[in-house]
C-alpha atoms as a PDB file:
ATOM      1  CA  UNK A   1     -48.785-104.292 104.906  1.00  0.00           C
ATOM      2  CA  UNK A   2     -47.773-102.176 108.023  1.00  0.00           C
ATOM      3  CA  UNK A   3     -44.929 -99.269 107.635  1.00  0.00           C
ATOM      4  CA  UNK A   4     -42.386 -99.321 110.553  1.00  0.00           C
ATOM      5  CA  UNK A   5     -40.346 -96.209 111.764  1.00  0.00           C
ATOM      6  CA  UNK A   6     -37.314 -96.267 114.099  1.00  0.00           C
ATOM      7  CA  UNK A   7     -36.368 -93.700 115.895  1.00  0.00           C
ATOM      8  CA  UNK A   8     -33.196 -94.094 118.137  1.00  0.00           C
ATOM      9  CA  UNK A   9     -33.891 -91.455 121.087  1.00  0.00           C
ATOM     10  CA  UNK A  10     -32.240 -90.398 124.313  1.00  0.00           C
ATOM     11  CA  UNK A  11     -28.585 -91.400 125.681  1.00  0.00           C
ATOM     12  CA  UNK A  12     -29.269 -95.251 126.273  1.00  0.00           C
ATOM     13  CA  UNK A  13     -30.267 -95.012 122.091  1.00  0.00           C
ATOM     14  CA  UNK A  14     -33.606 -96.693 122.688  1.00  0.00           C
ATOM     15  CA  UNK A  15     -35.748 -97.430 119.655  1.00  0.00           C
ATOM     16  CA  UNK A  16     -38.855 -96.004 119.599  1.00  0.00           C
ATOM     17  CA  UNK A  17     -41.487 -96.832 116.830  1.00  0.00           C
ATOM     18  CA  UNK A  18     -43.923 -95.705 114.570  1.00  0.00           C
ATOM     19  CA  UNK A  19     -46.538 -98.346 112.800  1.00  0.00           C
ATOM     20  CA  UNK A  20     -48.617 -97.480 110.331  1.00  0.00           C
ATOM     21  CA  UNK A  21     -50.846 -98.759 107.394  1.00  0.00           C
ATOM     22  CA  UNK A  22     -52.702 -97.353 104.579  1.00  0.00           C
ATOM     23  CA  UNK A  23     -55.620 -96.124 106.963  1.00  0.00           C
ATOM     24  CA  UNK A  24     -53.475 -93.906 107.770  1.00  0.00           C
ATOM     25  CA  UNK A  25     -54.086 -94.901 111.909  1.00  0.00           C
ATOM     26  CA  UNK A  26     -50.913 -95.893 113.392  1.00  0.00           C
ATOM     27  CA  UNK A  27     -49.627 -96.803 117.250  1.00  0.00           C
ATOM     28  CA  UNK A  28     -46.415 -95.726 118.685  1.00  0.00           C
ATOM     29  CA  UNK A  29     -44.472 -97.965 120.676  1.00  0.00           C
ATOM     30  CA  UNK A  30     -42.061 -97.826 123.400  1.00  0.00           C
ATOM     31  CA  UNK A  31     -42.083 -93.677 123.125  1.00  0.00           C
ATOM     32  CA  UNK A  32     -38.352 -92.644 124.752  1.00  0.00           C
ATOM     33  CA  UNK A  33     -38.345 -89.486 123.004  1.00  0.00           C
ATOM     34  CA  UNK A  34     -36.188 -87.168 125.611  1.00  0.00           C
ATOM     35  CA  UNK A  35     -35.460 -84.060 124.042  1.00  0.00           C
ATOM     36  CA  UNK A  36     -37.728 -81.782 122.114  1.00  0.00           C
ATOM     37  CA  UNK A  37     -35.641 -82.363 118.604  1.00  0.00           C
ATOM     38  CA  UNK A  38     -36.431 -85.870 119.624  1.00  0.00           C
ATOM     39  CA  UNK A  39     -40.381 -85.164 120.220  1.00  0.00           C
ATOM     40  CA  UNK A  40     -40.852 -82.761 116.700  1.00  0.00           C
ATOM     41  CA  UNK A  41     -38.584 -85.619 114.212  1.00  0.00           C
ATOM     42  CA  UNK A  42     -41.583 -87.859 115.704  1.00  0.00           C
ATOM     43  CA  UNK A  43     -44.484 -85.342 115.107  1.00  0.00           C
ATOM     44  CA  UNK A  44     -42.745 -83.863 111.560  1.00  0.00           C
ATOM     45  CA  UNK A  45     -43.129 -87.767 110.647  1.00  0.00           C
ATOM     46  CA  UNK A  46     -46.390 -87.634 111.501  1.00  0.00           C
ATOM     47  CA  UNK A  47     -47.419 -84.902 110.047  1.00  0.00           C
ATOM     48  CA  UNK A  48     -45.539 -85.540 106.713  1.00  0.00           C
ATOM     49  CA  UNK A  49     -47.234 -89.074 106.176  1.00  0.00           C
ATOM     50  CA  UNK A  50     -50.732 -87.654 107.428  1.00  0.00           C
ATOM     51  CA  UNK A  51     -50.612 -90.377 110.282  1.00  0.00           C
ATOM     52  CA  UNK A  52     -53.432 -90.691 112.709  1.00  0.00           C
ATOM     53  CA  UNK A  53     -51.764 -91.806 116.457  1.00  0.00           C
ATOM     54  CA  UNK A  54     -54.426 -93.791 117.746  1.00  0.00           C
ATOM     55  CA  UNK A  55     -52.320 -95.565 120.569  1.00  0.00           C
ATOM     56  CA  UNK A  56     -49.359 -95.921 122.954  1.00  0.00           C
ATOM     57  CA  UNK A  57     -47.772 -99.089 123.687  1.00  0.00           C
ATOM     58  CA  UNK A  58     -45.088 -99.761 126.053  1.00  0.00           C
ATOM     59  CA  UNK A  59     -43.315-103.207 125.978  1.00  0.00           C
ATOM     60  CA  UNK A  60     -42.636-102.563 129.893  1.00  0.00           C
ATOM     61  CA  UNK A  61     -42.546 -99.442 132.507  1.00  0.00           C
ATOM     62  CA  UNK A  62     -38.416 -98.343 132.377  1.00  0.00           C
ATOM     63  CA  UNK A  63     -37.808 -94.610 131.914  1.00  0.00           C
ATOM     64  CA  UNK A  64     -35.573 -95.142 128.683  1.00  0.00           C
ATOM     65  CA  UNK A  65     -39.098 -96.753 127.105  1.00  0.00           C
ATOM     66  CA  UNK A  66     -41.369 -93.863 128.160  1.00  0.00           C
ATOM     67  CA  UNK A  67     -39.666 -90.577 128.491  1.00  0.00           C
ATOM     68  CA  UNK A  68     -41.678 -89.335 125.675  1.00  0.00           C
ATOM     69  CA  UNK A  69     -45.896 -90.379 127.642  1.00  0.00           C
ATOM     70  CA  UNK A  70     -46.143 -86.598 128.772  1.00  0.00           C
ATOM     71  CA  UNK A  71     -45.475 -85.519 125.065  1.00  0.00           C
ATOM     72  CA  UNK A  72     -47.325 -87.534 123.460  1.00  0.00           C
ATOM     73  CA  UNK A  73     -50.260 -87.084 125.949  1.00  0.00           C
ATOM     74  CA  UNK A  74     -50.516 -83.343 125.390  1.00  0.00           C
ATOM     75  CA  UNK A  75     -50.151 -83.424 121.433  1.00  0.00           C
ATOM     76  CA  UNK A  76     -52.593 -86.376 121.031  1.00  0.00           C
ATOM     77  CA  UNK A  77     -54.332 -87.389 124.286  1.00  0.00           C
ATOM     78  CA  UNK A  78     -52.718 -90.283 124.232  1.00  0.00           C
ATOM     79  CA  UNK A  79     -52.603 -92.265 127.438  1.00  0.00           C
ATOM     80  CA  UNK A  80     -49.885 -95.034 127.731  1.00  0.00           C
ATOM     81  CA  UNK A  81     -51.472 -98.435 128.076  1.00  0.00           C
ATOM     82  CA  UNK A  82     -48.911-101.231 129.460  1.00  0.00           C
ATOM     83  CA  UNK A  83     -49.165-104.980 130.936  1.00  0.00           C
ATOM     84  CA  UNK A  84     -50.792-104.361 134.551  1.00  0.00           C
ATOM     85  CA  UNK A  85     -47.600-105.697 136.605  1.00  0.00           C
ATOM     86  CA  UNK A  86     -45.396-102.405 135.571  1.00  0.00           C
ATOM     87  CA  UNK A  87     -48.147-100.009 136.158  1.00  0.00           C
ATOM     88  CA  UNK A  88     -46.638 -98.963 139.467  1.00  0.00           C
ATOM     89  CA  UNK A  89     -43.020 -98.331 137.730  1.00  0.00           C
ATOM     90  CA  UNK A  90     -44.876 -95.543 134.764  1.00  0.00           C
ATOM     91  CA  UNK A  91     -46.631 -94.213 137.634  1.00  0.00           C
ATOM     92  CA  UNK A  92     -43.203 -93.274 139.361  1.00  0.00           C
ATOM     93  CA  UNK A  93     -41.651 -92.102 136.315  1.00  0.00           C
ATOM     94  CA  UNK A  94     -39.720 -88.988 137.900  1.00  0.00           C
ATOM     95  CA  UNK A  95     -38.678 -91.073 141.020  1.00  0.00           C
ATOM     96  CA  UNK A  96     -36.980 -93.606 137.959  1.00  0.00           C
ATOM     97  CA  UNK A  97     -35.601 -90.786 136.651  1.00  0.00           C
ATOM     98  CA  UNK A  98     -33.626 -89.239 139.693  1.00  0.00           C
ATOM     99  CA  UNK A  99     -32.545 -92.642 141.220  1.00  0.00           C
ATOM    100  CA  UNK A 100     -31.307 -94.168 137.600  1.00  0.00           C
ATOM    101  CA  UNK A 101     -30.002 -91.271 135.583  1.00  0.00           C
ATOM    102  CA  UNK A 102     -30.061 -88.075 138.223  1.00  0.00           C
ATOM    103  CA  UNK A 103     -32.297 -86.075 136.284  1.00  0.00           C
ATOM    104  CA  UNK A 104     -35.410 -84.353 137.107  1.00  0.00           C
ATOM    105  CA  UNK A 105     -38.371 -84.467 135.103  1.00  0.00           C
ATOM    106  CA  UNK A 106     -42.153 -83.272 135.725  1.00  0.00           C
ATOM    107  CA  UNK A 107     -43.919 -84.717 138.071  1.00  0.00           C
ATOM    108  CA  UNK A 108     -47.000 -83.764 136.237  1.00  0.00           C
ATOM    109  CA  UNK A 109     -47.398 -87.328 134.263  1.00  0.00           C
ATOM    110  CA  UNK A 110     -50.056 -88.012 132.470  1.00  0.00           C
ATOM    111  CA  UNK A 111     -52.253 -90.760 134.002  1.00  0.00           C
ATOM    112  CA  UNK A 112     -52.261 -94.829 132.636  1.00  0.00           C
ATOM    113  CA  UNK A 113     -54.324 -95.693 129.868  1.00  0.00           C
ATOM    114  CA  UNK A 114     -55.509 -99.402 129.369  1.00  0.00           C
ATOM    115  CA  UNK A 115     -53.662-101.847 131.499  1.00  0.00           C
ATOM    116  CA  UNK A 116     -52.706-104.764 129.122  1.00  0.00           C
ATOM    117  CA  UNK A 117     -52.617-108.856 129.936  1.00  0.00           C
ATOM    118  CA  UNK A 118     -51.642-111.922 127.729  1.00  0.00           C
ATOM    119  CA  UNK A 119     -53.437-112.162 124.299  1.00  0.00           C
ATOM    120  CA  UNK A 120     -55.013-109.077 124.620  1.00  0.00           C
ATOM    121  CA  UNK A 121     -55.207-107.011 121.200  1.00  0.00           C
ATOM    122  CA  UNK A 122     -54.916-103.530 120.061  1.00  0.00           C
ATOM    123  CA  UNK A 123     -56.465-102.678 116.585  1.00  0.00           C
ATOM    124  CA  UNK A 124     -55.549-100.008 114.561  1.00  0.00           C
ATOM    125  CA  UNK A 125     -56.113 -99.585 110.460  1.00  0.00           C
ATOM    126  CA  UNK A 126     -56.074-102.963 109.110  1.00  0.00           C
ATOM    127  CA  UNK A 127     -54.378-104.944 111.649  1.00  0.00           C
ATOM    128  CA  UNK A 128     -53.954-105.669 115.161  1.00  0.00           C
ATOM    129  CA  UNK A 129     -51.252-106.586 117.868  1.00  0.00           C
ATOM    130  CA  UNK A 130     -51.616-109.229 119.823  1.00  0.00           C
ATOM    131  CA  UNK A 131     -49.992-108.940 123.866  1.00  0.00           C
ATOM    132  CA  UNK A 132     -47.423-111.842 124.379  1.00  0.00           C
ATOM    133  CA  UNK A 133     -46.460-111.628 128.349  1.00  0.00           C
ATOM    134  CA  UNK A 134     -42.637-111.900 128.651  1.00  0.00           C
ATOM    135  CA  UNK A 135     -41.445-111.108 132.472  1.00  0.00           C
ATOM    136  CA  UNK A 136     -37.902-110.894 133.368  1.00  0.00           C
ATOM    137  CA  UNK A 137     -36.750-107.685 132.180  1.00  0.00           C
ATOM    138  CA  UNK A 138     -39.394-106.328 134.533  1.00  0.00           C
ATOM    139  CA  UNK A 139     -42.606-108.180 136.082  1.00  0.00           C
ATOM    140  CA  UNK A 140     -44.868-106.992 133.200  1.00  0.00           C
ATOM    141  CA  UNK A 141     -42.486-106.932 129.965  1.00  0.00           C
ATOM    142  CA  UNK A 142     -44.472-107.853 126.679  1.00  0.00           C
ATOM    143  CA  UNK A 143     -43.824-108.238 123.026  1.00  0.00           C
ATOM    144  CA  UNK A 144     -46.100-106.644 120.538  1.00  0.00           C
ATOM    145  CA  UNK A 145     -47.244-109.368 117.679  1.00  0.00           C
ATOM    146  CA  UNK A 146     -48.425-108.581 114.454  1.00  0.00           C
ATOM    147  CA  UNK A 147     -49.294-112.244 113.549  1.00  0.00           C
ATOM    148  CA  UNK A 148     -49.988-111.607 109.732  1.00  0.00           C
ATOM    149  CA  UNK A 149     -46.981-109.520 108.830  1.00  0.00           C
ATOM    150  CA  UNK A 150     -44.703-112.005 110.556  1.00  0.00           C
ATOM    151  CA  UNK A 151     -43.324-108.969 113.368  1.00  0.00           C
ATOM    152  CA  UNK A 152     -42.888-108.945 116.807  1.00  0.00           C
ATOM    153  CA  UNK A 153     -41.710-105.757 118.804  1.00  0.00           C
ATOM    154  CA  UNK A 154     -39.684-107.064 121.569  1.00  0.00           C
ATOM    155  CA  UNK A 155     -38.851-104.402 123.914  1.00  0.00           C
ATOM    156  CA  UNK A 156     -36.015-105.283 126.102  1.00  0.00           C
ATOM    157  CA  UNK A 157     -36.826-108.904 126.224  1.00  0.00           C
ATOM    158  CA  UNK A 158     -34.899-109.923 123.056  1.00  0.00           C
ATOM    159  CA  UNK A 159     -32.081-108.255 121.246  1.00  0.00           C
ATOM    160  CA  UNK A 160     -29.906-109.085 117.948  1.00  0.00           C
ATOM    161  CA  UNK A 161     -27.538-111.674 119.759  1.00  0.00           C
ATOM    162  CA  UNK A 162     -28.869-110.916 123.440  1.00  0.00           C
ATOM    163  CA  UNK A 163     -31.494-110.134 125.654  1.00  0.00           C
ATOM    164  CA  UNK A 164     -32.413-107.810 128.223  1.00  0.00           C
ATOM    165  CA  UNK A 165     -30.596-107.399 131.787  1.00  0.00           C
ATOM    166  CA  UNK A 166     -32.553-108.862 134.500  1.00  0.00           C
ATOM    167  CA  UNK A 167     -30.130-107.432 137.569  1.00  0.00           C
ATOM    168  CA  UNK A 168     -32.782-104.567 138.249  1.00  0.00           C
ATOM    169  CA  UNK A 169     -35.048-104.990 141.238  1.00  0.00           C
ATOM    170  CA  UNK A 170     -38.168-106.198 139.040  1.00  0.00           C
ATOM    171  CA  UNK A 171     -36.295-108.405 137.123  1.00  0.00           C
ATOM    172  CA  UNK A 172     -35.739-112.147 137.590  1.00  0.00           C
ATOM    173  CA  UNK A 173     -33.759-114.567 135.607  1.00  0.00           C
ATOM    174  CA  UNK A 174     -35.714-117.499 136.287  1.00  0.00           C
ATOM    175  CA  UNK A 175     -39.142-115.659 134.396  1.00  0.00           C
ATOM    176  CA  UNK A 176     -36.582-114.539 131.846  1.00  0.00           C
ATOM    177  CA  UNK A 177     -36.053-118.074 131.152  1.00  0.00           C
ATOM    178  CA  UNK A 178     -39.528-119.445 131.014  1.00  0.00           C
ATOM    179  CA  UNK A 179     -40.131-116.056 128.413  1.00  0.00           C
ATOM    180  CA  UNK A 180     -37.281-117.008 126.334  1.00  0.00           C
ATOM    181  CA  UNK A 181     -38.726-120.614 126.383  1.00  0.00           C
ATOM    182  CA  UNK A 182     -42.103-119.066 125.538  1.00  0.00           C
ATOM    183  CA  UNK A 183     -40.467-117.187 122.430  1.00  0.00           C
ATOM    184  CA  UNK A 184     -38.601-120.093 121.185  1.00  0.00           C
ATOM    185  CA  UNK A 185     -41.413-122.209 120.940  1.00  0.00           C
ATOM    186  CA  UNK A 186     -44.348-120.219 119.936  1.00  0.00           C
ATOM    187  CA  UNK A 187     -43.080-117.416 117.518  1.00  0.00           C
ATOM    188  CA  UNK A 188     -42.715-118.791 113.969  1.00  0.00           C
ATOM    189  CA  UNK A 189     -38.477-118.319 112.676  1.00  0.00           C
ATOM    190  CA  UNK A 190     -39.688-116.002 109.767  1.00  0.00           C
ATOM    191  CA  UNK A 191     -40.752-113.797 112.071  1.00  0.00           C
ATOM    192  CA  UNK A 192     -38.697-110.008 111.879  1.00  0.00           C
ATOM    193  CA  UNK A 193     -37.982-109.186 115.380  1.00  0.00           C
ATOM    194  CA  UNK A 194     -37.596-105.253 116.334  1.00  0.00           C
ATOM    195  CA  UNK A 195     -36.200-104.884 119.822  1.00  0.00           C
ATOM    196  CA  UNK A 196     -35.776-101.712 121.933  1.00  0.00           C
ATOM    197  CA  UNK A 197     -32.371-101.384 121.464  1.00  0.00           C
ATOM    198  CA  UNK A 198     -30.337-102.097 118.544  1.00  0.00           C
ATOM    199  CA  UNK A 199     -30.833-103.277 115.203  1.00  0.00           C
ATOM    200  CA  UNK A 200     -33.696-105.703 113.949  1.00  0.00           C
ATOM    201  CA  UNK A 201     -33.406-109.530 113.702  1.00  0.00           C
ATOM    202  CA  UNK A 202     -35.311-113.153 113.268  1.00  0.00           C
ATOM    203  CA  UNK A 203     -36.253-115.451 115.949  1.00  0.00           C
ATOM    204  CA  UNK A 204     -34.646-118.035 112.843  1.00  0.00           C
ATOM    205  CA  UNK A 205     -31.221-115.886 113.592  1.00  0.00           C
ATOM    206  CA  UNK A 206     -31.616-116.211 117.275  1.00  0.00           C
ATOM    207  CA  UNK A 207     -32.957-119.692 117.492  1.00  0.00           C
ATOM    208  CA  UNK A 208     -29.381-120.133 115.577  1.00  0.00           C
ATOM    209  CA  UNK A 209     -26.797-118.122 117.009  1.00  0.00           C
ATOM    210  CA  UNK A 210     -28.112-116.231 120.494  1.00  0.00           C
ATOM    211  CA  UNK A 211     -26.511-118.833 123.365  1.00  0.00           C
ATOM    212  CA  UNK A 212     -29.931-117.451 125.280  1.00  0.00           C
ATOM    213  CA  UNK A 213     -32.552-119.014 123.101  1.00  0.00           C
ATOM    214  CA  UNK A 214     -32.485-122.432 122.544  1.00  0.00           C
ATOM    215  CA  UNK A 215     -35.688-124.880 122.007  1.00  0.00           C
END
């Protein structure tokens, strides 16, 4: 059984998370920790539940997602690894920063880890994730799959009721269609979805009532 954290960081309230299991490893995903009270709550939790960080996952390269890499990097080493297509988007992390929100952040990034592709997997404890490609959001949006507990990390793919805009110059609404298809018709409906933003859901919820998933 995995253990699943939320924490809702920075102004656009993104969900960052913490998984866990009783070996005590865990991976953090989509890491938008902005402010230093943001960064310790993540590290206190660590430390209080004796949690081992053993990677860093982002469901696609936007600044709201990964605000926390450099963090994370100099606590733990920790090198972000990502689907290859939004490589170039981490890598330009302050540029994202001044054009989209006006503020300035270090340029001194810490560099990519491994660059991800469909069906990879990432172990850690007791389980693994499997890679699901989902473009549209951005060209190399993903969902994190944890098969045997039924959970899927969604990113800004899939929310409660919506998904994610695709009116930014990597996104497209025809991939974003072909993903939603790809969700729809591959993840089972018990399966607890936990998106970027917002609060958790089922694909059995959204299969029923989002108007942008439909078999």
């Amino acid at each position: 059984m995995v253990n699943i954290k939320r924490f809702e960081v920075n102004p656009l309230q993104e969900n960052c998370y913490v998984v866990s299991d009783d070996s005590k490893e865990c991976v953090i995903i989509d890491c938008g920790a902005l402010y230093p009270e943001e960064c310790e709550a993540i590290d206190q939790y660590l430390r209080e539940q004796q949690l081992k960080p053993v990677h860093l996952l982002a469901t696609h390269g936007h600044l709201d997602h990964n605000f926390g890499n450099a963090h994370l990097f100099q606590q733990y080493g920790l090198k972000v690894e990502i689907c290859a297509d939004d490589q170039q988007l981490v890598e330009h992390l302050p540029q994202q920063a001044a054009a989209l929100f006006g503020l300035e952040i270090s340029d001194d990034q810490p560099p990519v880890g491994t660059l991800l592709k469909q069906d990879d997997v990432i172990r850690f404890g007791h389980h693994e994730l499997q890679v699901i490609q989902t473009p549209g959001h951005s060209h190399g949006s993903c969902l994190f799959y944890i098969k045997e507990e039924n959970t899927v990390f969604s990113g800004d793919t899939l929310f409660r009721m919506s998904i994610g805009r695709t009116d930014f110059p990597e996104g497209s609404w025809q991939q974003m269609e072909q993903s939603l298809y790809k969700i729809a018709t591959t993840l089972p409906a018990e399966t607890v979805v936990y998106p970027g933003h917002g609060s958790k859901t089922s694909i059995a919820d959204e299969l029923q009532y989002n108007p942008y998933l439909r078999r």
